[in-house]
N, C-alpha and C. Protein backbone atom coordinates (compact mmCIF):
# COMPACT_ATOMS: atom_id res chain seq x y z
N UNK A 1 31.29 36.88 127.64
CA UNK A 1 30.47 37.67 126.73
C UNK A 1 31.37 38.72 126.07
N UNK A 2 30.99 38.73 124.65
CA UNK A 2 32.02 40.29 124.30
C UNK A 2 31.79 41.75 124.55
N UNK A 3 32.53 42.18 124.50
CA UNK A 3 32.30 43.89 124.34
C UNK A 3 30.72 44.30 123.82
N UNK A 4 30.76 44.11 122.71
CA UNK A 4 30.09 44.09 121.67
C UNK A 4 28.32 43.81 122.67
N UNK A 5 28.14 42.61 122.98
CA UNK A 5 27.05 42.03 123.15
C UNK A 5 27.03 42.51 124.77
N UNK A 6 28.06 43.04 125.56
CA UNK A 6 27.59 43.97 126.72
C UNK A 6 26.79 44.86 126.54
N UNK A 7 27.28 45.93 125.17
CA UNK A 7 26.99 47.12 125.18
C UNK A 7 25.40 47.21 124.84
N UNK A 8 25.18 45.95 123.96
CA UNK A 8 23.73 45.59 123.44
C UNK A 8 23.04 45.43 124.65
N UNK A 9 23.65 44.62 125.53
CA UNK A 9 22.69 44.63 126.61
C UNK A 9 22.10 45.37 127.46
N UNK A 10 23.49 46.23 127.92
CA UNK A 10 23.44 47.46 128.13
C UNK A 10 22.15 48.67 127.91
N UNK A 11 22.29 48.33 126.19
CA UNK A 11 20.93 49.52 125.81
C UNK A 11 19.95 49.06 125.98
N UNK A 12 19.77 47.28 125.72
CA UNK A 12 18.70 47.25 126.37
C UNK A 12 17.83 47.01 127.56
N UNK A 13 18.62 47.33 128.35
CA UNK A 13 18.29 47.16 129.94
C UNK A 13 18.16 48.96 130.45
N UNK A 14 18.65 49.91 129.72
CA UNK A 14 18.53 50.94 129.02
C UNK A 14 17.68 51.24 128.76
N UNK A 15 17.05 51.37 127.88
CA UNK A 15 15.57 51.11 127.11
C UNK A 15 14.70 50.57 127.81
N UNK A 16 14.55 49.62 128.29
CA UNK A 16 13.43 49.20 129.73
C UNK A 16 13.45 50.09 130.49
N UNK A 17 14.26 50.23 130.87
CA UNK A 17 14.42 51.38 132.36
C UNK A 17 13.63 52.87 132.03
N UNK A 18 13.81 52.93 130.65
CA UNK A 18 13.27 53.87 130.11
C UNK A 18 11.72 54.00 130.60
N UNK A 19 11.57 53.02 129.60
CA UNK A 19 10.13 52.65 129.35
C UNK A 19 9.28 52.50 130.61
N UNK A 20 9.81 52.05 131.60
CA UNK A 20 9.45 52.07 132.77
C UNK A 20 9.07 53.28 133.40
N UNK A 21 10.18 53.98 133.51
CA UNK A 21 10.11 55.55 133.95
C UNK A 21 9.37 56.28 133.09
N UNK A 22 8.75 55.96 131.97
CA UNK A 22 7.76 57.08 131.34
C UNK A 22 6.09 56.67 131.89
N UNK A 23 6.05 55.86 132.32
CA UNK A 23 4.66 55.14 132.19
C UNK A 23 4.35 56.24 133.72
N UNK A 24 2.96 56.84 133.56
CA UNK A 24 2.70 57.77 133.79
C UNK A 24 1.74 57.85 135.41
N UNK A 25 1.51 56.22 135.38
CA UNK A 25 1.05 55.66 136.85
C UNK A 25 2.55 55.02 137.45
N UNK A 26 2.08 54.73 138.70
CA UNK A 26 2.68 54.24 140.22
C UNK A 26 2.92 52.92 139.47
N UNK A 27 4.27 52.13 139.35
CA UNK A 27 4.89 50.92 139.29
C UNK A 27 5.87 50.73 140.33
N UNK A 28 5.72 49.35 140.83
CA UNK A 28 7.04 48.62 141.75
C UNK A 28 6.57 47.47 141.02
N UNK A 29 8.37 46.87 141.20
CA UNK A 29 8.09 45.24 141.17
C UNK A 29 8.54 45.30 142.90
N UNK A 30 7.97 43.76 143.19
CA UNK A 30 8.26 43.49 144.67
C UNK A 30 8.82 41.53 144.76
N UNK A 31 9.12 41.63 145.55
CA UNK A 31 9.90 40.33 146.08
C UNK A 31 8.95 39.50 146.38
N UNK A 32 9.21 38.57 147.01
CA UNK A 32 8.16 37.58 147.54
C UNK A 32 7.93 37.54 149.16
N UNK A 33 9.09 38.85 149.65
CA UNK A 33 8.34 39.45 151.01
C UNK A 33 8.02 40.66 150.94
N UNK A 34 7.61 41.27 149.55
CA UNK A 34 6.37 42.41 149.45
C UNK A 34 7.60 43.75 149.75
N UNK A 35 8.73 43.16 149.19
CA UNK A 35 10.39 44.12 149.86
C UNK A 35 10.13 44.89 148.14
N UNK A 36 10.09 46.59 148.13
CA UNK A 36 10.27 46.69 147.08
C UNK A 36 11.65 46.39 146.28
N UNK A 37 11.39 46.45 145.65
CA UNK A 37 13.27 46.11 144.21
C UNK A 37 13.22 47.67 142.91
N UNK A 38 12.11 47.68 142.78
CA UNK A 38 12.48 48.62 141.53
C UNK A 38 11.11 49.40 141.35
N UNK A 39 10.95 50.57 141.37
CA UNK A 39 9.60 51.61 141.16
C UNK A 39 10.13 52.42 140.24
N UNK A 40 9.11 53.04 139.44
CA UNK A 40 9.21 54.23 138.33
C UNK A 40 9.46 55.49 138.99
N UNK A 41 9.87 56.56 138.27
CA UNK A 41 9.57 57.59 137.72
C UNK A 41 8.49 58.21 138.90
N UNK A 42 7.37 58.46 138.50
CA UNK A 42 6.44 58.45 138.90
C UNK A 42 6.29 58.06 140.58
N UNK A 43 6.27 56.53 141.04
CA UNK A 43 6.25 56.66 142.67
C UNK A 43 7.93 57.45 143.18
N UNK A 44 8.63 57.71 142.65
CA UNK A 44 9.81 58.39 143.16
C UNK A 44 9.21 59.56 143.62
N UNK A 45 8.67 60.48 142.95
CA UNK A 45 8.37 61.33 142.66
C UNK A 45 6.87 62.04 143.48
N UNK A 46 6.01 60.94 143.01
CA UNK A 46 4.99 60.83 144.41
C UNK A 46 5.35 60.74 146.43
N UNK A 47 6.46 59.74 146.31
CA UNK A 47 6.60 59.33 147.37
C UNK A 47 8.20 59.75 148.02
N UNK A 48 8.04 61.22 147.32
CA UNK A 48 9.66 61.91 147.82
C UNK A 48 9.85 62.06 149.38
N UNK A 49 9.12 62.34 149.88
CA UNK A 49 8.96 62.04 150.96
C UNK A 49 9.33 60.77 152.03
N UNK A 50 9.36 60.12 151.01
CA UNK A 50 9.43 58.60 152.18
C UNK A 50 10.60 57.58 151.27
N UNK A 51 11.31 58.73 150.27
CA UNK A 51 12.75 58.00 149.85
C UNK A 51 13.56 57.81 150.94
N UNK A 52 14.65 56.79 150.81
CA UNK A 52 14.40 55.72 149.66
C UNK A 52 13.21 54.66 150.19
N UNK A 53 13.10 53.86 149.18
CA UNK A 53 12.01 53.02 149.00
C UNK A 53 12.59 51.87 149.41
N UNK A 54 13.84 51.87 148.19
CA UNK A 54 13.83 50.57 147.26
C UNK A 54 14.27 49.40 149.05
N UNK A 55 14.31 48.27 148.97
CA UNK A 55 14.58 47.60 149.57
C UNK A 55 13.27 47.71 151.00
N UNK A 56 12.55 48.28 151.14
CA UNK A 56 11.52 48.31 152.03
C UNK A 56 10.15 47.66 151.56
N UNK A 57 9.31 47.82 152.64
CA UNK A 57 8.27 46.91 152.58
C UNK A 57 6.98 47.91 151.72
N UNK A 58 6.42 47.17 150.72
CA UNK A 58 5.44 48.07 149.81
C UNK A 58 4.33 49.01 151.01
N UNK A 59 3.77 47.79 151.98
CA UNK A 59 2.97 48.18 152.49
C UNK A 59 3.04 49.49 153.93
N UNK A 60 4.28 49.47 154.48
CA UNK A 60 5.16 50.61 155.08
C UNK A 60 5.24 51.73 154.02
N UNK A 61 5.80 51.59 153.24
CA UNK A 61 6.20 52.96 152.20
C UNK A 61 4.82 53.60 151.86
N UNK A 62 4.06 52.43 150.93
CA UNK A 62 2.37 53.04 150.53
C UNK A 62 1.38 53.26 151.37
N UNK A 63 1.58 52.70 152.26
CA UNK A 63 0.14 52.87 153.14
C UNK A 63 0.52 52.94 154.74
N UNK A 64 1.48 53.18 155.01
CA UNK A 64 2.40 53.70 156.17
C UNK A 64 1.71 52.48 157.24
N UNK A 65 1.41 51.19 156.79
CA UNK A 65 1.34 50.30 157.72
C UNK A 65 2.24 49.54 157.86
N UNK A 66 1.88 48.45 159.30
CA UNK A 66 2.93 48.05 160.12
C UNK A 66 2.62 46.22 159.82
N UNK A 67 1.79 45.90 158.34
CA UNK A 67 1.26 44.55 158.47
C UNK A 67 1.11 44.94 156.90
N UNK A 68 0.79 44.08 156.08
CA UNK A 68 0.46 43.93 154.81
C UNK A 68 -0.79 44.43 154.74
N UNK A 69 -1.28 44.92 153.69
CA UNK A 69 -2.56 45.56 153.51
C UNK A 69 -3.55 44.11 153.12
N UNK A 70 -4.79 44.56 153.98
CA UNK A 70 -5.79 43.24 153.77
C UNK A 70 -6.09 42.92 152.22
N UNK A 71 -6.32 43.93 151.83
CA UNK A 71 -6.73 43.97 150.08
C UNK A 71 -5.40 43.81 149.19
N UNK A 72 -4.35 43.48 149.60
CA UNK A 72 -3.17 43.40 148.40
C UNK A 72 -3.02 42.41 147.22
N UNK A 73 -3.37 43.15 146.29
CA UNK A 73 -3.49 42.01 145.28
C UNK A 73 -2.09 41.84 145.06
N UNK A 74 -0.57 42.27 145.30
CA UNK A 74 0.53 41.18 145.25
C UNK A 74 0.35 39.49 145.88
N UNK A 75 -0.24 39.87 147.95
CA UNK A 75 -0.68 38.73 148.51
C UNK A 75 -1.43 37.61 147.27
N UNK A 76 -2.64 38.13 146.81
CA UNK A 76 -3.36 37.57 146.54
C UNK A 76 -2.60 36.66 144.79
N UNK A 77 -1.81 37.46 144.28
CA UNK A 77 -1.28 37.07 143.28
C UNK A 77 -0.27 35.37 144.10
N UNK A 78 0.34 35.85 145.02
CA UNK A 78 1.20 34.97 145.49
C UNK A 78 0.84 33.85 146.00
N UNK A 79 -0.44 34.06 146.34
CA UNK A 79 -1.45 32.98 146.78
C UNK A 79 -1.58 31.90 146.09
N UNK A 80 -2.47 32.38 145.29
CA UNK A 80 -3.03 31.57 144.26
C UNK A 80 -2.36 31.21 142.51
N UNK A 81 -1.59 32.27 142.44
CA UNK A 81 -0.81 31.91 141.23
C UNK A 81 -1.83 33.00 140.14
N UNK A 82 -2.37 33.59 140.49
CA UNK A 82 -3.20 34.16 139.59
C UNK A 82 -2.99 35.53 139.43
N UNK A 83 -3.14 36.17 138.13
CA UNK A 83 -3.00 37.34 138.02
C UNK A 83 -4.12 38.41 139.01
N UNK A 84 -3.71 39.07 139.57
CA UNK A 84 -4.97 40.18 140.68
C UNK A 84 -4.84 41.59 140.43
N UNK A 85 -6.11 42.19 140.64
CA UNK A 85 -5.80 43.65 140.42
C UNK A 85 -6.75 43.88 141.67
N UNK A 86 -6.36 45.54 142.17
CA UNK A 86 -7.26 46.04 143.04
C UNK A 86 -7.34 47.46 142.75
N UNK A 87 -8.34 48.12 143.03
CA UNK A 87 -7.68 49.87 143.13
C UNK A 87 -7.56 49.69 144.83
N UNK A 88 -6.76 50.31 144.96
CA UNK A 88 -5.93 50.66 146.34
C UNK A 88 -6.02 52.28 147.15
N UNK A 89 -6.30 51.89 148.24
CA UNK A 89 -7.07 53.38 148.67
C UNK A 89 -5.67 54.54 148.67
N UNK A 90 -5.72 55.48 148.17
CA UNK A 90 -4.16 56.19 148.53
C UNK A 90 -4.36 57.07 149.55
């Protein structure tokens, strides 16, 4: 790849990261063992307390349990292939 088309990439991986960190609710993406990878702004900030996150289990960090939460709509996404939402007790 050139110089050139690093630096592009660069901004825009840049610019996501951004965009990410402004959004004004709680975001993680998570793995497919519920291991976080990447949170905003926002749960940093909420959950200073229980940094770092990244590489731990959603349901340990958010809800200080020792098992996946019964109601997790990640589970439920992974399940079935379907998009899920829940509100989640905090």
């Amino acid at each position: 790849m050139t110089e050139k088309k690093e630096q592009d990439n660069d901004t825009k991986d840049r610019l996501l990261l951004d965009v990410f960190d402004s959004i004004t609710e709680g975001l993680s993406i998570l793995d497919l063992n519920l291991n976080i990878v990447l949170v905003n702004a926002w749960i940093k900030k909420r959950y200073a307390d229980r940094l770092p996150v990244i590489g731990r289990k959603c349901y340990e960090v958010y809800q200080r349990r020792e098992t996946p939460c019964p109601w997790c709509p990640a589970r439920k996404t992974l399940e079935t292939g379907q998009s899920s939402c829940e509100t989640v007790p905090y």
